[in-house]
C-alpha atoms as a PDB file:
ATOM      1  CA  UNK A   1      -7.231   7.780  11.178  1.00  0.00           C
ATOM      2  CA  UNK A   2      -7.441  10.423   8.487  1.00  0.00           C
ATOM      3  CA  UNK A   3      -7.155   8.934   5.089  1.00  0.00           C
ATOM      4  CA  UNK A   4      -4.971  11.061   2.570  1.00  0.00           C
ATOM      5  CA  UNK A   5      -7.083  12.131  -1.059  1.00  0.00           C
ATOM      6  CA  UNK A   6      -5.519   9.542  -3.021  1.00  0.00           C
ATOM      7  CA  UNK A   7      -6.375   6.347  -0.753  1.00  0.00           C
ATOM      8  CA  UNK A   8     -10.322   7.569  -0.684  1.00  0.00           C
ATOM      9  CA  UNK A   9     -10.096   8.076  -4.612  1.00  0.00           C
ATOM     10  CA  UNK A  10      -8.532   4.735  -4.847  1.00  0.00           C
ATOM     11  CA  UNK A  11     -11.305   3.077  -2.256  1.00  0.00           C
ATOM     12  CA  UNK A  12     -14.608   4.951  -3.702  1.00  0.00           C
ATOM     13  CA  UNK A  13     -13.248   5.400  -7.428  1.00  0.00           C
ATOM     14  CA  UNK A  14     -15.456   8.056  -7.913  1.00  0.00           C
ATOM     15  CA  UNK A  15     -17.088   8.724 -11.802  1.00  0.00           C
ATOM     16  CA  UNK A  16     -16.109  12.276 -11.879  1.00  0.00           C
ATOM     17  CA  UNK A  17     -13.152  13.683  -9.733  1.00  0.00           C
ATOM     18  CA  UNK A  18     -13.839  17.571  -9.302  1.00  0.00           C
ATOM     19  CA  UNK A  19     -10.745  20.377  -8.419  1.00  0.00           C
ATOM     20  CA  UNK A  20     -10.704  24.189  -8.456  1.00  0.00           C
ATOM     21  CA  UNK A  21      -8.128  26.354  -9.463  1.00  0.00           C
ATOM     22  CA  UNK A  22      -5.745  26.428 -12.054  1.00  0.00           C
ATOM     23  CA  UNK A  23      -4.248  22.477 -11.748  1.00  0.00           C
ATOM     24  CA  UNK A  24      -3.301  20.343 -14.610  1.00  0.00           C
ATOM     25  CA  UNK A  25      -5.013  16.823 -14.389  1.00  0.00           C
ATOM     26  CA  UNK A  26      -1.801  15.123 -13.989  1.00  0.00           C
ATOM     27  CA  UNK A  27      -1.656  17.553 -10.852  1.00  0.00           C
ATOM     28  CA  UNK A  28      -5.021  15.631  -9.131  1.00  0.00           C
ATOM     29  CA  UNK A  29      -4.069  13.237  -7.168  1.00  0.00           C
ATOM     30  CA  UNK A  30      -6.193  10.193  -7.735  1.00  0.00           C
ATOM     31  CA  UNK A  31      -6.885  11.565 -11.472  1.00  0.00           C
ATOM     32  CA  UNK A  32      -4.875   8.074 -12.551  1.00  0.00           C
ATOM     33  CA  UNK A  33      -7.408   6.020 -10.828  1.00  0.00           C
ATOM     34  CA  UNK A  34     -10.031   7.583 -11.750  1.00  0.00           C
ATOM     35  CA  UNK A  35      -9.323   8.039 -15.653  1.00  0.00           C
ATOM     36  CA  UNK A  36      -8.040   4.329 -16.077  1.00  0.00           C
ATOM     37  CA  UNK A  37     -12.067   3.398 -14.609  1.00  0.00           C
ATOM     38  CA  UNK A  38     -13.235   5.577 -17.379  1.00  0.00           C
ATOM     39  CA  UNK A  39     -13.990   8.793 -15.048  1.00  0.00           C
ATOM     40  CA  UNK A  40     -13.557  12.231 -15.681  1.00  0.00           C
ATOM     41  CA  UNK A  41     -11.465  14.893 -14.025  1.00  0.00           C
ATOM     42  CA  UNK A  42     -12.915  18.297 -14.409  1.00  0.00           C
ATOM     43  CA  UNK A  43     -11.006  21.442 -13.225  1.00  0.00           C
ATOM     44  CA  UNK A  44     -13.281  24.059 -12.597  1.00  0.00           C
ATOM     45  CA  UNK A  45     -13.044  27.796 -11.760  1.00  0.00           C
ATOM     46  CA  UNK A  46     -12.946  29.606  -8.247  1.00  0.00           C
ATOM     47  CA  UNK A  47     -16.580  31.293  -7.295  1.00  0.00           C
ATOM     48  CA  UNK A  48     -15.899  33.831  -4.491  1.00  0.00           C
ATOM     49  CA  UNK A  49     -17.700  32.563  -1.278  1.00  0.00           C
ATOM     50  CA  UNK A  50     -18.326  28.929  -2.724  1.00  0.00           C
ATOM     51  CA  UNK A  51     -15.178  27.008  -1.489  1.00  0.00           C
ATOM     52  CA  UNK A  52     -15.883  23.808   0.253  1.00  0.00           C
ATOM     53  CA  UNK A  53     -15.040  25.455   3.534  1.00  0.00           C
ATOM     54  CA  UNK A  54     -17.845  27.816   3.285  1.00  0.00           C
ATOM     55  CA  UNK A  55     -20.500  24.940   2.356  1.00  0.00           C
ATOM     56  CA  UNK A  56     -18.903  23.288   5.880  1.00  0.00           C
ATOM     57  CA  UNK A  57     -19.542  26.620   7.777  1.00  0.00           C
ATOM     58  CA  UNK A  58     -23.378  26.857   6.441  1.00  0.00           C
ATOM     59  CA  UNK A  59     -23.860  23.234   7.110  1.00  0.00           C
ATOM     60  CA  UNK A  60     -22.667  23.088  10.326  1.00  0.00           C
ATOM     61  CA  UNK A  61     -24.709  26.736  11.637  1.00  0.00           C
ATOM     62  CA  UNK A  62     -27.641  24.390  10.849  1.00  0.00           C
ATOM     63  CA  UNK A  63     -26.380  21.785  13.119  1.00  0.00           C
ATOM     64  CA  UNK A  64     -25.906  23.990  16.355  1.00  0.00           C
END
């Protein structure tokens, strides 16, 4: 069963919640959880050929 962002936020509550692009932190979802613990939610900029999907990619031409 695949868990949606805010129910693994709300299970892990995470000290730092991380999102690229050009969100507001109301946006996040989860960034209620994780401020009322005391976290931090960080937007951060794009990096051309750093998105999560390309870490996956390298990671898994290790694993075959």
């Amino acid at each position: 069963m695949k868990k949606r962002p805010y129910e693994l936020i709300k299970a892990i509550v995470p000290d730092v919640l991380a999102k690229g692009g050009d969100y507001k932190v109301e946006q996040i979802a989860g960034h209620d959880i994780v401020l009322n613990n005391g976290g931090a939610v960080e937007i951060i900029d794009f990096l051309d050929g750093h998105s999560t999907t390309s870490i996956e990619q390298k990671i898994k031409q290790f694993k075959d």
